[in-house]
Protein backbone atom coordinates (compact mmCIF):
# COMPACT_ATOMS: atom_id res chain seq x y z
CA UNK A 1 -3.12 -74.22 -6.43
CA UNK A 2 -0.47 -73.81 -4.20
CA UNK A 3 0.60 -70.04 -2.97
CA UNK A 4 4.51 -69.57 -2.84
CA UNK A 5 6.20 -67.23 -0.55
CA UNK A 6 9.03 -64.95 -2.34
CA UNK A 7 11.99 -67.29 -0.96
CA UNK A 8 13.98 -64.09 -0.01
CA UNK A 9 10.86 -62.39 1.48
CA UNK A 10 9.44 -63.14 5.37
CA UNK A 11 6.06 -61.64 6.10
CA UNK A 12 8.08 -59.61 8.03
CA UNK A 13 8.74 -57.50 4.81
CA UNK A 14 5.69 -57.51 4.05
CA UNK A 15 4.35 -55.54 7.55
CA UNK A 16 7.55 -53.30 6.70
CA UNK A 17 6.33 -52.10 3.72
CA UNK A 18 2.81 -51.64 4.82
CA UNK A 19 4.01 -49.47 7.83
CA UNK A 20 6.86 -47.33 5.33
CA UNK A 21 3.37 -46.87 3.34
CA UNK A 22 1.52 -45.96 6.07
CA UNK A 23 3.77 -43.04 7.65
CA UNK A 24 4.55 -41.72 3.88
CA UNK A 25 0.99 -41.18 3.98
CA UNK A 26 0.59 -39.91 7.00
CA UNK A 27 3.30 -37.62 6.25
CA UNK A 28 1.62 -36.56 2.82
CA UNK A 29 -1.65 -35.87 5.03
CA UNK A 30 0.00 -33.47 7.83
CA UNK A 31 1.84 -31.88 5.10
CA UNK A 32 -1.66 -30.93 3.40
CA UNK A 33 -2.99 -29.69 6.40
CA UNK A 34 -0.12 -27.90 7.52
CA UNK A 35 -0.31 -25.94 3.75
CA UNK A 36 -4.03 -25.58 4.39
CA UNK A 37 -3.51 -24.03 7.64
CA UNK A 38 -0.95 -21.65 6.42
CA UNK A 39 -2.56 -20.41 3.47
CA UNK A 40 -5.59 -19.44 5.87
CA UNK A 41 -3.20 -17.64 8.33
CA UNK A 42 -2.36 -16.09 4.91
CA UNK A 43 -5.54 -15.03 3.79
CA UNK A 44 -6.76 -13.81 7.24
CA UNK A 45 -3.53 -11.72 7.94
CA UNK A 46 -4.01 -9.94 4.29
CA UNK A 47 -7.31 -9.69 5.48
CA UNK A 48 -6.66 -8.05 9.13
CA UNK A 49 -3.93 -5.66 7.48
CA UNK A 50 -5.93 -4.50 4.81
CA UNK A 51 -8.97 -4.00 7.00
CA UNK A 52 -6.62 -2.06 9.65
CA UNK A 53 -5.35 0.23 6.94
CA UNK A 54 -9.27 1.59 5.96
CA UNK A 55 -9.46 3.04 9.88
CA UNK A 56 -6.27 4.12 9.41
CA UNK A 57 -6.03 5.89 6.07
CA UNK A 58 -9.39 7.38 6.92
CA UNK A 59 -7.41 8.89 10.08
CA UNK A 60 -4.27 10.21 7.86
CA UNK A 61 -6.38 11.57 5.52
CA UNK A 62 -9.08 13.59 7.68
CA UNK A 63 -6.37 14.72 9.37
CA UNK A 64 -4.25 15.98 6.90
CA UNK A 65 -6.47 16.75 4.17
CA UNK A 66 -4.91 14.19 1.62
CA UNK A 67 -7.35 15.30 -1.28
CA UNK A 68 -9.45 12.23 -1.54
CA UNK A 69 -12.30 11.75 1.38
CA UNK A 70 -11.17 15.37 3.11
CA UNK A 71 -9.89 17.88 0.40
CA UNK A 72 -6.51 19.94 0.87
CA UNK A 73 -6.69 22.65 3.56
CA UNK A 74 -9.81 21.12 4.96
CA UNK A 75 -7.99 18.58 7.43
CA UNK A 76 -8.16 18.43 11.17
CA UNK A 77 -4.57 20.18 11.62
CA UNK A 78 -5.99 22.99 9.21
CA UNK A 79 -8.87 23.77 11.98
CA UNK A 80 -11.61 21.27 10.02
CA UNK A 81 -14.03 19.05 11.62
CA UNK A 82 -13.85 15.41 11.12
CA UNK A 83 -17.12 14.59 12.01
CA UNK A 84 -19.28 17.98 10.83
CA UNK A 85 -20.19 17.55 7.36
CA UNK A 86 -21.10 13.86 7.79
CA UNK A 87 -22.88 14.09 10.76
CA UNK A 88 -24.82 17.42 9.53
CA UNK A 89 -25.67 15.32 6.16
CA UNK A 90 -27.86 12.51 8.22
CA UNK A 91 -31.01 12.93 6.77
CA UNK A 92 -33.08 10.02 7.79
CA UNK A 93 -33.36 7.70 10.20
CA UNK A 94 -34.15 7.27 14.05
CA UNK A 95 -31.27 9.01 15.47
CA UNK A 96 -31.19 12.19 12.85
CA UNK A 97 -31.25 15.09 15.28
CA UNK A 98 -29.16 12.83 17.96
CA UNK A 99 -26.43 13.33 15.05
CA UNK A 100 -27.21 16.88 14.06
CA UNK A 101 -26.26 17.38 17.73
CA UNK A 102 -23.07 15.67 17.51
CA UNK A 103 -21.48 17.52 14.21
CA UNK A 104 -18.50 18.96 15.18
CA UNK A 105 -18.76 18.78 18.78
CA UNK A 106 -14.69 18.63 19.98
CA UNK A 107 -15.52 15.98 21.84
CA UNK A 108 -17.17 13.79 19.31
CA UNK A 109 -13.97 14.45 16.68
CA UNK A 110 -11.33 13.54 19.36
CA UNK A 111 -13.38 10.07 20.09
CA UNK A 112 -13.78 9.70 16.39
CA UNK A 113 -10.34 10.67 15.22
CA UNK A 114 -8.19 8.48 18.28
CA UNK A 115 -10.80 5.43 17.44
CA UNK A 116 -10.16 5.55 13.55
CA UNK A 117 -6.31 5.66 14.94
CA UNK A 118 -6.19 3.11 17.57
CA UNK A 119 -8.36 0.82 15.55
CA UNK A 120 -6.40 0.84 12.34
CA UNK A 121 -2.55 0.67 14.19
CA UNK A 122 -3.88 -2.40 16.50
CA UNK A 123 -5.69 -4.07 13.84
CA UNK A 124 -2.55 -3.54 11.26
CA UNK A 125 0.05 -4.57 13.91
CA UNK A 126 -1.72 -7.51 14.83
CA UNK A 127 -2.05 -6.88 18.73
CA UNK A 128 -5.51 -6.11 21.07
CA UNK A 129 -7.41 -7.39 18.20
CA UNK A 130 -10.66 -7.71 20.43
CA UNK A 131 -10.49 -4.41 21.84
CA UNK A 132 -10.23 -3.21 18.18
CA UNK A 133 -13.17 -5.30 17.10
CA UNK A 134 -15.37 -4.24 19.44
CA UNK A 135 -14.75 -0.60 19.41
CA UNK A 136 -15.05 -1.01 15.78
CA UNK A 137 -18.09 -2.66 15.57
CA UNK A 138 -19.55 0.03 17.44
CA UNK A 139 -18.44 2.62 15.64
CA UNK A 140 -19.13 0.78 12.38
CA UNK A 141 -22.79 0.35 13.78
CA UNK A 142 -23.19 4.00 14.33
CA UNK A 143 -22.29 5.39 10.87
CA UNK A 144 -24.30 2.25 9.62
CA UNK A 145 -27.21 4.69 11.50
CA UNK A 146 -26.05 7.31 10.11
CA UNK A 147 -26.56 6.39 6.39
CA UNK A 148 -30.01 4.17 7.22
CA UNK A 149 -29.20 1.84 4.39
CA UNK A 150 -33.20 0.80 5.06
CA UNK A 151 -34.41 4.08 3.45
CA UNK A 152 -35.48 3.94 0.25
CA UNK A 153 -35.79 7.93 0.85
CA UNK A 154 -34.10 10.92 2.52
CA UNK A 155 -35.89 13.11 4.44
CA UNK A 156 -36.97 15.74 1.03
CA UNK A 157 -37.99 13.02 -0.60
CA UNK A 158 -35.26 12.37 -2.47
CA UNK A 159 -34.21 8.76 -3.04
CA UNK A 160 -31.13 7.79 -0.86
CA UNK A 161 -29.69 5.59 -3.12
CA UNK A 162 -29.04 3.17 -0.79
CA UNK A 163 -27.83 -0.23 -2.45
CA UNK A 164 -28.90 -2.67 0.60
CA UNK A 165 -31.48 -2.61 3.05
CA UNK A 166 -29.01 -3.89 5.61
CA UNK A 167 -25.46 -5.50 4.25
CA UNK A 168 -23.47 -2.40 3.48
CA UNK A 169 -19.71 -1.76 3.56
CA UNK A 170 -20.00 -0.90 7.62
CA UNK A 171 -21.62 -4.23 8.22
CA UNK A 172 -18.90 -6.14 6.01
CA UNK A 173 -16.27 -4.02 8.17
CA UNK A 174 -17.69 -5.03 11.14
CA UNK A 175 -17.31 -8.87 10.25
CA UNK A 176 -13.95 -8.72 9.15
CA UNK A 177 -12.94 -6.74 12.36
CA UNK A 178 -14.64 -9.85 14.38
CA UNK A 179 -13.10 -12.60 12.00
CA UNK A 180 -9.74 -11.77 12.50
CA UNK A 181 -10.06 -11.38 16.08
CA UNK A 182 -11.93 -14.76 16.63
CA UNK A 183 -9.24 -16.52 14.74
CA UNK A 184 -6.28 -14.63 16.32
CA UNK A 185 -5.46 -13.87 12.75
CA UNK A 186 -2.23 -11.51 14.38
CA UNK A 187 0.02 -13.49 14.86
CA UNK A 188 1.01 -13.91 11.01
CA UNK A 189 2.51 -10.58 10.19
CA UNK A 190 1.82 -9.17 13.36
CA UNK A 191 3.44 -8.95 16.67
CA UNK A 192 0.47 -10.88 18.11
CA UNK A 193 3.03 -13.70 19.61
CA UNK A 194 4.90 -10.71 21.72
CA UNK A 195 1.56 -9.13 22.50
CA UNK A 196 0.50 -12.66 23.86
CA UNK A 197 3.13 -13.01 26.09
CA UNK A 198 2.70 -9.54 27.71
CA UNK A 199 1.85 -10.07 31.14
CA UNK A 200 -1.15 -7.77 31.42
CA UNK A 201 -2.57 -10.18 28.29
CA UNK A 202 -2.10 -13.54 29.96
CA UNK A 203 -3.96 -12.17 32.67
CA UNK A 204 -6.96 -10.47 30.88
CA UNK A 205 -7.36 -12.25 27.60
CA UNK A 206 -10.16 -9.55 26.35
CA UNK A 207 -6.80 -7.71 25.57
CA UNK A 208 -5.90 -9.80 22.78
């Protein structure tokens, strides 16, 4: 049986066709990644702004005595100490008396108080997102000490009620804190572009 070519069709058309096809998809594909891509800047900026404003709501309110972590009267400005009835509540652990020895030392509510600061307002804004995540990771690993999620008792013998033996809300703090630093999650939202171009940051990229 003989095949017939469309007498008003070359096999130029044909190849036309194919290639019109071909960028249409290609088109379609980019499109879908671009939306992919944009939805996870999405997500990770909710995340990095969200994350920022725990450090720095836990700041605002120790320092003003807001009623909810720190009652009224009992803030910083009102003569309080951030760091003395959390520290003086350790009560197991390895580093127990190393925190006794800590509660309400000035120095020890000044490095708290301007890390809770500087650590929410970079993490919120979006710039010197791994300076943030490191400082908080350390702190985050410190009060993670503190509370000794591993004890299934305090030191009188009473239980500690501890939930985890190791994946608490510190440890989920700390990952979020290193997520949206490792993906440079500030420059959706943020002013991580501007910080970027800083020239102090092209020069020592640890400050991003």
């Amino acid at each position: 049986m003989a095949v017939h070519e469309h007498p008003h069709r070359s096999p130029g058309f044909h190849l036309s066709a194919a290639f019109r096809w071909h960028r249409t998809g290609s088109k379609s594909a980019v499109s879908a990644r671009l939306g992919t891509h944009t939805a996870q800047a999405h997500a990770l900026a909710s995340l990095r702004i969200l994350t920022g404003f725990v450090f720095l709501w836990a700041f605002l309110d120790k320092t003003f005595g807001l009623g909810y972590a720190t009652a009224s009267g009992k803030g910083w400005i009102d003569g309080g100490s951030p760091t003395k009835g959390f520290l003086n509540s350790v009560a197991a652990g390895p580093m127990e008396s190393t925190f006794h020895s800590w509660a309400g030392d000035t120095s020890a509510d000044w490095l708290f108080m301007l890390g809770l600061l500087g650590i929410g307002l970079a993490v919120m804004t979006g710039v010197a997102l791994r300076p943030a995540a490191g400082a908080g990771t350390a702190m985050m690993a410190l009060m993670w000490m503190a509370e000794w999620p591993p004890a299934r008792h305090l030191a009188n013998g009473s239980p500690s009620m501890s939930t985890n033996p190791f994946a608490d809300y510190h440890v989920i703090y700390a990952v979020a804190l290193i997520a949206v630093a490792a993906a440079g999650a500030g420059a959706t939202w943020g002013l991580g572009r501007l910080w970027a171009r800083l020239p102090i940051v092209r020069d020592h990229t640890w400050l991003r």
